[in-house]
PDB file of N, CA and C in Angstrom:
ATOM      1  N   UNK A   1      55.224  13.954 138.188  1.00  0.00           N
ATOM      2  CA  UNK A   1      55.995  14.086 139.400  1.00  0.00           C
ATOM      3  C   UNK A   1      56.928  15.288 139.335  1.00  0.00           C
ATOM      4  N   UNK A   2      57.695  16.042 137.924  1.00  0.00           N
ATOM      5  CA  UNK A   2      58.179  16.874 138.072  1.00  0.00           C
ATOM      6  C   UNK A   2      58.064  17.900 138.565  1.00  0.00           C
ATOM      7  N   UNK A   3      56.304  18.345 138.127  1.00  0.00           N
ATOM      8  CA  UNK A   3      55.738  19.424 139.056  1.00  0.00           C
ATOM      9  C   UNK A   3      55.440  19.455 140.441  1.00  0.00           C
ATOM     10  N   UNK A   4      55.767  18.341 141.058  1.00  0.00           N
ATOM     11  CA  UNK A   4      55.206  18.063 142.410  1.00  0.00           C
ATOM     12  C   UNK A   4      56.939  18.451 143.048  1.00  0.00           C
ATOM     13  N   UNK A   5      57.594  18.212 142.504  1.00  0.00           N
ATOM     14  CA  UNK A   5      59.376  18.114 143.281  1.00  0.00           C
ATOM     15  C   UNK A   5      58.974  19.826 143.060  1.00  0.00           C
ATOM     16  N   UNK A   6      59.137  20.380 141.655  1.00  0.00           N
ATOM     17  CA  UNK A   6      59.230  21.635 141.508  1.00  0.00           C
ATOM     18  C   UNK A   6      58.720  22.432 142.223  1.00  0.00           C
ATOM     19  N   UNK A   7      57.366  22.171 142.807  1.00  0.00           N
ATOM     20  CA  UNK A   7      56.567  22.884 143.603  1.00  0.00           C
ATOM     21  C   UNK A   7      56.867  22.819 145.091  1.00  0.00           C
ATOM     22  N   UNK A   8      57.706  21.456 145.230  1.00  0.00           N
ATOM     23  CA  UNK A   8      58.083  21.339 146.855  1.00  0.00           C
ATOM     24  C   UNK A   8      59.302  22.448 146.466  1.00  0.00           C
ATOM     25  N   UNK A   9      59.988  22.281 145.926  1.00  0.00           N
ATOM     26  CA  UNK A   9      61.845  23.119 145.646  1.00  0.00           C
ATOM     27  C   UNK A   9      61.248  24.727 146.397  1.00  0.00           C
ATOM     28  N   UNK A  10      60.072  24.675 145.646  1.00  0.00           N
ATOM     29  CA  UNK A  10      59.535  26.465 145.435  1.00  0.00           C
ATOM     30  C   UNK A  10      59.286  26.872 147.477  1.00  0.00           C
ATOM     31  N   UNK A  11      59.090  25.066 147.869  1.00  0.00           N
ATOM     32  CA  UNK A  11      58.473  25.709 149.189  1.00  0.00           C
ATOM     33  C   UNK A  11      59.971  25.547 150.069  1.00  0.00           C
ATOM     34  N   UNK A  12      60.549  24.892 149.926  1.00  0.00           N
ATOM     35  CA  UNK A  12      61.733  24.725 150.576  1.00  0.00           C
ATOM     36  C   UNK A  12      62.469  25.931 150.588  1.00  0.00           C
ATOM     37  N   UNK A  13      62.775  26.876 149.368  1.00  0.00           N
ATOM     38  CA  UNK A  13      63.209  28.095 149.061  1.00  0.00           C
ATOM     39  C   UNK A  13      62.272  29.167 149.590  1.00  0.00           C
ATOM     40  N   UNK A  14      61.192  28.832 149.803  1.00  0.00           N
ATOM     41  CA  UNK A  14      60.752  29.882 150.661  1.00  0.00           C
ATOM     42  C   UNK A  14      60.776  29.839 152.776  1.00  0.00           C
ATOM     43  N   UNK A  15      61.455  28.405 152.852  1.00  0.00           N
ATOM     44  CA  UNK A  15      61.657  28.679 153.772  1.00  0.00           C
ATOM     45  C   UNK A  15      61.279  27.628 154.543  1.00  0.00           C
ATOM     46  N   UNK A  16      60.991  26.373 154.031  1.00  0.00           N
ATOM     47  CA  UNK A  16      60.472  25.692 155.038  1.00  0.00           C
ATOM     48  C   UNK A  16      61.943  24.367 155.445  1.00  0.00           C
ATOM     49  N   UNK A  17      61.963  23.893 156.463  1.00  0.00           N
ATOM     50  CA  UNK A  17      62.957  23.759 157.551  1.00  0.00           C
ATOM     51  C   UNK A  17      63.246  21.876 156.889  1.00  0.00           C
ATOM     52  N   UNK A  18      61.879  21.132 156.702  1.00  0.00           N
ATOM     53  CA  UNK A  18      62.229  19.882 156.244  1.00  0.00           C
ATOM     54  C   UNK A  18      60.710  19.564 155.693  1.00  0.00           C
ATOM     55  N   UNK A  19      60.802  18.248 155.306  1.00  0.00           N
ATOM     56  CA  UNK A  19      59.907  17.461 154.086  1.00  0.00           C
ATOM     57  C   UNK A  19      59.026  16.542 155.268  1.00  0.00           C
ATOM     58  N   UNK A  20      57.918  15.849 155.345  1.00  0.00           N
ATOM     59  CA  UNK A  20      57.529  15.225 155.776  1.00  0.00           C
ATOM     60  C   UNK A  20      56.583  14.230 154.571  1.00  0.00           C
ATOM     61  N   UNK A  21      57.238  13.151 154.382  1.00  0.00           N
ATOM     62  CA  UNK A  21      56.260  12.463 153.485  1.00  0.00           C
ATOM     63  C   UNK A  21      54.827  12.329 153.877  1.00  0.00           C
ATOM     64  N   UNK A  22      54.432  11.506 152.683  1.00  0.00           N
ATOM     65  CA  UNK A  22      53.032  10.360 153.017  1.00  0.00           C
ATOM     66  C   UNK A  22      53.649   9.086 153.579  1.00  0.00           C
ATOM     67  N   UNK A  23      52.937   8.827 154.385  1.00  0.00           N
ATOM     68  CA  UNK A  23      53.325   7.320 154.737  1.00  0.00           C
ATOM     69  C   UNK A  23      53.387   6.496 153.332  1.00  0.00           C
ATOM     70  N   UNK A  24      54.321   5.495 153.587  1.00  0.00           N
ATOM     71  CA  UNK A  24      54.654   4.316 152.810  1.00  0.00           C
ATOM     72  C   UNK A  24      55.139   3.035 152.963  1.00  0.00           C
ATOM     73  N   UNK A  25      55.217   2.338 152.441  1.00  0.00           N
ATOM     74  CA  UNK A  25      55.540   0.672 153.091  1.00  0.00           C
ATOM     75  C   UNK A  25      56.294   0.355 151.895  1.00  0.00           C
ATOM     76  N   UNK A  26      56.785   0.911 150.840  1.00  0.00           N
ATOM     77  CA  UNK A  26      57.701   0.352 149.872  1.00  0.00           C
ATOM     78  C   UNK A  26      59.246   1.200 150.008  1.00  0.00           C
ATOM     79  N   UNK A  27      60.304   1.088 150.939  1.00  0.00           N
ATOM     80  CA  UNK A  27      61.521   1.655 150.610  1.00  0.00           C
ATOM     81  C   UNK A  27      61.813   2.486 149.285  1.00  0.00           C
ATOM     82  N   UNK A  28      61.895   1.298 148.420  1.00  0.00           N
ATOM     83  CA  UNK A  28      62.681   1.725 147.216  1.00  0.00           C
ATOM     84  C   UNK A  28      61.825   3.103 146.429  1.00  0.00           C
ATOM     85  N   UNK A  29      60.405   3.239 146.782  1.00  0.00           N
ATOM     86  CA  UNK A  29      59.719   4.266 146.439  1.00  0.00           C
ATOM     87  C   UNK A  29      60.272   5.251 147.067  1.00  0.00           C
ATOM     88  N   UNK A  30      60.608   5.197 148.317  1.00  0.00           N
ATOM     89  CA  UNK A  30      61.159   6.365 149.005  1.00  0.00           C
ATOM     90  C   UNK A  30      62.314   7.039 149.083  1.00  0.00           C
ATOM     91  N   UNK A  31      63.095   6.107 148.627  1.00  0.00           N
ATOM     92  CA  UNK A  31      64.410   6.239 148.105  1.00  0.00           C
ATOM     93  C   UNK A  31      64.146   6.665 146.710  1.00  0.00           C
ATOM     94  N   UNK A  32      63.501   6.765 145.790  1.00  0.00           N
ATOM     95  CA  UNK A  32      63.191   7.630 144.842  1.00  0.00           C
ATOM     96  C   UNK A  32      62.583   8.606 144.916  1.00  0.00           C
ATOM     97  N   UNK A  33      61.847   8.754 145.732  1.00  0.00           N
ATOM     98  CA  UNK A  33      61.511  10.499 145.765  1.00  0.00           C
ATOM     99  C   UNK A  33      63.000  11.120 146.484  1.00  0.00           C
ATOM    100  N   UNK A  34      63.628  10.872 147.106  1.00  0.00           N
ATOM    101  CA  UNK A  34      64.308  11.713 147.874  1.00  0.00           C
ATOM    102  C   UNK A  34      65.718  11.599 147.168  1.00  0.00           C
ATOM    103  N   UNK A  35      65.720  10.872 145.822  1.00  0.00           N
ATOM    104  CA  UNK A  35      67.063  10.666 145.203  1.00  0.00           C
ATOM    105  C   UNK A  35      66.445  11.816 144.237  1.00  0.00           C
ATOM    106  N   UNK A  36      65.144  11.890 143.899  1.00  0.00           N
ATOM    107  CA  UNK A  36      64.529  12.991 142.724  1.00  0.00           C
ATOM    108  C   UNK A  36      64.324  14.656 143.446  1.00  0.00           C
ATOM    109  N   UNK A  37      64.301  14.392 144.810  1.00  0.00           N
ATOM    110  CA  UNK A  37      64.422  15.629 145.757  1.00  0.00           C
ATOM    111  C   UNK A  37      66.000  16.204 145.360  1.00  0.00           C
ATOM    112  N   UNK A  38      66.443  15.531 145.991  1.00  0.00           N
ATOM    113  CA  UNK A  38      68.395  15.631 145.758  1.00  0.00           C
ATOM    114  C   UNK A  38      68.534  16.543 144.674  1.00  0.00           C
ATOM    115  N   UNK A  39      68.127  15.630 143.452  1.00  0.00           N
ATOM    116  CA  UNK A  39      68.702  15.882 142.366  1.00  0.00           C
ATOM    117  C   UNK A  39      67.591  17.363 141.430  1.00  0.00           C
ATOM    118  N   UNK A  40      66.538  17.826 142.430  1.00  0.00           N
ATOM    119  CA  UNK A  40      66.028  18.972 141.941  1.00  0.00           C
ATOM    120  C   UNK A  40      66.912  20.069 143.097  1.00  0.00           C
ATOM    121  N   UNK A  41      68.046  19.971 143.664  1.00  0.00           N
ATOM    122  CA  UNK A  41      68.767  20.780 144.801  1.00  0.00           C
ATOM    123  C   UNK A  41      67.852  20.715 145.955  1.00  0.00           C
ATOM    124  N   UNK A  42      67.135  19.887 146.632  1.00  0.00           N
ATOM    125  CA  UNK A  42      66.638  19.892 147.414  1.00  0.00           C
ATOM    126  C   UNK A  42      67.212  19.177 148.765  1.00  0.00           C
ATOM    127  N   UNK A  43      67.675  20.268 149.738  1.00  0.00           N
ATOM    128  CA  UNK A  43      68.848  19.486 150.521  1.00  0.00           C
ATOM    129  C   UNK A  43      68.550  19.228 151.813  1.00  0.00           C
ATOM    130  N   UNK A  44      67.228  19.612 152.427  1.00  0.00           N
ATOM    131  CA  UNK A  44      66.471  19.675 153.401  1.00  0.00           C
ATOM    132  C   UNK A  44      66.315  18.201 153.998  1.00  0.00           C
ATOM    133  N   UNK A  45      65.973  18.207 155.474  1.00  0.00           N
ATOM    134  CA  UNK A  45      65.709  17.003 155.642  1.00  0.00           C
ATOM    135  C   UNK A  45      64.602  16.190 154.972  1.00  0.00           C
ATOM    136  N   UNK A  46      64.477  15.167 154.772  1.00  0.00           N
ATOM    137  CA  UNK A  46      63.414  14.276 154.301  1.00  0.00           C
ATOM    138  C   UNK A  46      62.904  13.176 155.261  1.00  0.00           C
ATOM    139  N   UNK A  47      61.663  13.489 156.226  1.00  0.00           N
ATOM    140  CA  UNK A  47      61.331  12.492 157.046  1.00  0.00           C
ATOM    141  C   UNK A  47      60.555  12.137 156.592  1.00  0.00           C
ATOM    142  N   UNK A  48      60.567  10.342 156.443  1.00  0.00           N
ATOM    143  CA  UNK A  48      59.137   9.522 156.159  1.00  0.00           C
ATOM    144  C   UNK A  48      58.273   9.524 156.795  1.00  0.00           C
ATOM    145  N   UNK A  49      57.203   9.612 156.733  1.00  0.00           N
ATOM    146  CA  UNK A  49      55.715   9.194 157.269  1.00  0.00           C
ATOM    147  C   UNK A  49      55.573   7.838 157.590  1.00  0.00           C
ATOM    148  N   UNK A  50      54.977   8.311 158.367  1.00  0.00           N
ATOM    149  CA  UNK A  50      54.520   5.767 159.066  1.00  0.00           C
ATOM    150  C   UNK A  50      52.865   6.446 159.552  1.00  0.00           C
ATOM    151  N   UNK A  51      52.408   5.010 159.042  1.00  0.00           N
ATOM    152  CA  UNK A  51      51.149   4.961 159.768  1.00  0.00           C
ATOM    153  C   UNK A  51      51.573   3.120 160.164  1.00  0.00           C
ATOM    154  N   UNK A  52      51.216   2.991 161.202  1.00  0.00           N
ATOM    155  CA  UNK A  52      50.819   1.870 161.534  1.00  0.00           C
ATOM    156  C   UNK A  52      49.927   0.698 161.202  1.00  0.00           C
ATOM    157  N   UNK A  53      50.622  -0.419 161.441  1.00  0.00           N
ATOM    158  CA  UNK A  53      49.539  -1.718 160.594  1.00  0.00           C
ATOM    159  C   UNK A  53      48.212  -1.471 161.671  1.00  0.00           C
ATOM    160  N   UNK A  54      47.107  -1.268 162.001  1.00  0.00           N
ATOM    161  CA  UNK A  54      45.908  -1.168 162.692  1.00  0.00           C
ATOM    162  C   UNK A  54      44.994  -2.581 163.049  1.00  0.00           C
ATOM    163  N   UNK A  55      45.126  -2.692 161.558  1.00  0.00           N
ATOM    164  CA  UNK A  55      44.278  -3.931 161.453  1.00  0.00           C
ATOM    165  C   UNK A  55      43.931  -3.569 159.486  1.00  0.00           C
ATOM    166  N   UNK A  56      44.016  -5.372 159.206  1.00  0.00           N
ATOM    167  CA  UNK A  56      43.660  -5.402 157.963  1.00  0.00           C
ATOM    168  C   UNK A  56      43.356  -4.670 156.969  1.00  0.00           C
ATOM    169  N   UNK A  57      41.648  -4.477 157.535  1.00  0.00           N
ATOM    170  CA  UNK A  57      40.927  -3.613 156.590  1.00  0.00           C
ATOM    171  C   UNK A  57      41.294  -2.091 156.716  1.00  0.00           C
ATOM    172  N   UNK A  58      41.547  -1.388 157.747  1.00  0.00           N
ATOM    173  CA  UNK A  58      42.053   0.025 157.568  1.00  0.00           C
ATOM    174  C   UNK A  58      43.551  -0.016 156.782  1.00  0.00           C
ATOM    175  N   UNK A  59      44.561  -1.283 156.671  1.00  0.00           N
ATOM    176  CA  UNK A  59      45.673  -1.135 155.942  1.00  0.00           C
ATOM    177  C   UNK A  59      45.162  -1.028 154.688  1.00  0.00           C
ATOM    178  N   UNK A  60      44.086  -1.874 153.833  1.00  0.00           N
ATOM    179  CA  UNK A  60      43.642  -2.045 152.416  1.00  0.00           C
ATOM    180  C   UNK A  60      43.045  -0.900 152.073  1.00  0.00           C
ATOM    181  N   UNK A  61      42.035   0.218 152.952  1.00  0.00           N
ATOM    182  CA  UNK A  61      41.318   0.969 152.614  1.00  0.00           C
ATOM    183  C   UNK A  61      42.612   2.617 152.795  1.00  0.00           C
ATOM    184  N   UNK A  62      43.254   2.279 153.234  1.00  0.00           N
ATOM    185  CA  UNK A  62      44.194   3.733 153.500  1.00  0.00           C
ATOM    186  C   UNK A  62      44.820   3.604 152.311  1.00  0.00           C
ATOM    187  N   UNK A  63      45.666   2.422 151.164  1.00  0.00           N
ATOM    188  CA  UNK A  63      46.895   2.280 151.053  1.00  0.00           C
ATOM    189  C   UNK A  63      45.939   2.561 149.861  1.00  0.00           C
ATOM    190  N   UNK A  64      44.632   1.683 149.344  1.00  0.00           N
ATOM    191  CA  UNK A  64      43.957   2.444 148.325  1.00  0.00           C
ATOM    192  C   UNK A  64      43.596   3.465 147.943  1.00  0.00           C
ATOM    193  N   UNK A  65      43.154   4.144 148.804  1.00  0.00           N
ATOM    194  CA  UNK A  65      42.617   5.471 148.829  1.00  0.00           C
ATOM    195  C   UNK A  65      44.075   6.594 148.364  1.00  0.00           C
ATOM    196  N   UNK A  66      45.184   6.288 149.420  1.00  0.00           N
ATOM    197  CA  UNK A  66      46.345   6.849 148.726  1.00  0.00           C
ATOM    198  C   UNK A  66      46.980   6.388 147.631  1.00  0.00           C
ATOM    199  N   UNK A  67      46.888   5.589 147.476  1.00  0.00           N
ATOM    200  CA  UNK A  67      47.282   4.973 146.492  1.00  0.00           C
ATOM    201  C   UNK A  67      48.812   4.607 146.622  1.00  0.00           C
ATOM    202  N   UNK A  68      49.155   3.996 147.335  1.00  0.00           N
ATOM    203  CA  UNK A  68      50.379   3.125 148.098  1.00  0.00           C
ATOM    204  C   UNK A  68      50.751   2.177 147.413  1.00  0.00           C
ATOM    205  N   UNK A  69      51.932   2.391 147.010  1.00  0.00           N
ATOM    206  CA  UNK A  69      52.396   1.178 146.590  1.00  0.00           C
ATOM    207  C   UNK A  69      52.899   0.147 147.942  1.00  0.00           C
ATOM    208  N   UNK A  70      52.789  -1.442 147.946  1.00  0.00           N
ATOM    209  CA  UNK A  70      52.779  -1.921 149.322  1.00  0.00           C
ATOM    210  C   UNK A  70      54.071  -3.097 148.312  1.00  0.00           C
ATOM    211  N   UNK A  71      54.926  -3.998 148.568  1.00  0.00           N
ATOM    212  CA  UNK A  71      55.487  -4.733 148.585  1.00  0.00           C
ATOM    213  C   UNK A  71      54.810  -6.492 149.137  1.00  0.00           C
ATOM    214  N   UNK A  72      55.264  -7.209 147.827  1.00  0.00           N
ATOM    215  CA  UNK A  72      54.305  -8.264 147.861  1.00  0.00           C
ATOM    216  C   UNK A  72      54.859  -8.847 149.590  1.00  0.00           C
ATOM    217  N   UNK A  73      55.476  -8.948 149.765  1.00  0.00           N
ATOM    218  CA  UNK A  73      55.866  -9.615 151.285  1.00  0.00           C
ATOM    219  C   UNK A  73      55.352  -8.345 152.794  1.00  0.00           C
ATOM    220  N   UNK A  74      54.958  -6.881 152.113  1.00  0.00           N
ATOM    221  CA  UNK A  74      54.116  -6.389 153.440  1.00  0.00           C
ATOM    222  C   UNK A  74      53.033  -6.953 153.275  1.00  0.00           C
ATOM    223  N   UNK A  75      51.908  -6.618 151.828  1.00  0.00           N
ATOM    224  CA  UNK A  75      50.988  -7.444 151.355  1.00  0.00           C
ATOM    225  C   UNK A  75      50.612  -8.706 152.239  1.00  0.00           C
ATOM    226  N   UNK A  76      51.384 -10.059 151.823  1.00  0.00           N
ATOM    227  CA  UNK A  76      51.496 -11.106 152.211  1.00  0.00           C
ATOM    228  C   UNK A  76      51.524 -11.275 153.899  1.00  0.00           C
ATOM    229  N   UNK A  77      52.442 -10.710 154.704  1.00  0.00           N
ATOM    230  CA  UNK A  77      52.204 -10.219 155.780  1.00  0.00           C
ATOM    231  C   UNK A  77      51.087  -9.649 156.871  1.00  0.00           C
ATOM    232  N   UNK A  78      50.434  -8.436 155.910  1.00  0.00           N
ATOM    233  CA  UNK A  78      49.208  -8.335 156.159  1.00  0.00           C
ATOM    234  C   UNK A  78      47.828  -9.111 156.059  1.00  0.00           C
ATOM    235  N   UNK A  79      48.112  -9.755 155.060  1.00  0.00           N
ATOM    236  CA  UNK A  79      46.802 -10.638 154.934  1.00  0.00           C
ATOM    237  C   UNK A  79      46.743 -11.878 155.673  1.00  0.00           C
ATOM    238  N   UNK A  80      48.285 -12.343 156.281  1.00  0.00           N
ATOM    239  CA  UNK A  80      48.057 -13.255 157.155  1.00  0.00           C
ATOM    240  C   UNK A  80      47.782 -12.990 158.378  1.00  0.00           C
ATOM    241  N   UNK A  81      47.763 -11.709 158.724  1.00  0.00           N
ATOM    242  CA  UNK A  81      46.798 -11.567 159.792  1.00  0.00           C
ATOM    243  C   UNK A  81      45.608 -11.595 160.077  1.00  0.00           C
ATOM    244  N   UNK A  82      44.565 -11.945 158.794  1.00  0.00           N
ATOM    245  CA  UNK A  82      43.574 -12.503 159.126  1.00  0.00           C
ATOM    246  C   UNK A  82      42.569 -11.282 159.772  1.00  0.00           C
ATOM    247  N   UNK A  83      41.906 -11.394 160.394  1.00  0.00           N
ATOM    248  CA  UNK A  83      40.516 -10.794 161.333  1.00  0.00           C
ATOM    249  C   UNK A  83      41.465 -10.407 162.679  1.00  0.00           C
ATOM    250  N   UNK A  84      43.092 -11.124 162.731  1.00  0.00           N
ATOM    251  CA  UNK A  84      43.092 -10.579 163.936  1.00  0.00           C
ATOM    252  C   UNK A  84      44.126  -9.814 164.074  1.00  0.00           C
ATOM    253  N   UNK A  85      43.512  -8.456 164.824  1.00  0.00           N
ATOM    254  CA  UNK A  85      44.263  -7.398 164.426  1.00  0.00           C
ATOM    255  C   UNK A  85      45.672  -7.498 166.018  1.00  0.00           C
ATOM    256  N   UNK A  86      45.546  -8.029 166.865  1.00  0.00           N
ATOM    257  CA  UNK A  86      46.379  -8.455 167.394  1.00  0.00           C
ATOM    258  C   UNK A  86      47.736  -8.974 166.835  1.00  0.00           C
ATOM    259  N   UNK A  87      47.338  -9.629 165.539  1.00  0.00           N
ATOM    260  CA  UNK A  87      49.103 -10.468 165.304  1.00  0.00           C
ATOM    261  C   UNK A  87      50.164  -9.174 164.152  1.00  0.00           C
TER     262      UNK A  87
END
């Protein structure tokens, strides 16, 4: 992860205006990148990313593929929705 802050620092100093994450569904993850932003002088805004719950199977296949950390109660949440992407 150091090289990934370092390499954002490099783009921020060249000029770019704010941060736009990856979507995420765990806070406290996000609150650690942007406490590890901070603390590489990175003072720019930091906006989170959202993707929306869709339905089930596109939440399981996105969050894998990125590799998302999810919180057992979004988890839990999600799976009680079942087949229906309505609730």
């Amino acid at each position: 992860r150091g090289a990934e802050i370092a390499h954002l620092k490099r783009k921020v100093d060249a000029g770019a205006d704010f941060i736009l994450t990856q979507f995420f569904y765990d806070a406290a993850v996000f609150r650690r990148y942007v406490g590890a932003c901070r603390d590489a002088g990175i003072t720019c805004p930091i906006i989170p990313g959202i993707m929306p719950v869709q339905s089930r199977q596109t939440f399981r296949r996105m969050t894998e593929y990125c590799q998302s950390s999810v919180p057992p109660e979004v988890a839990a949440a999600v799976e009680a929705m079942g087949g229906d992407d309505e609730a």
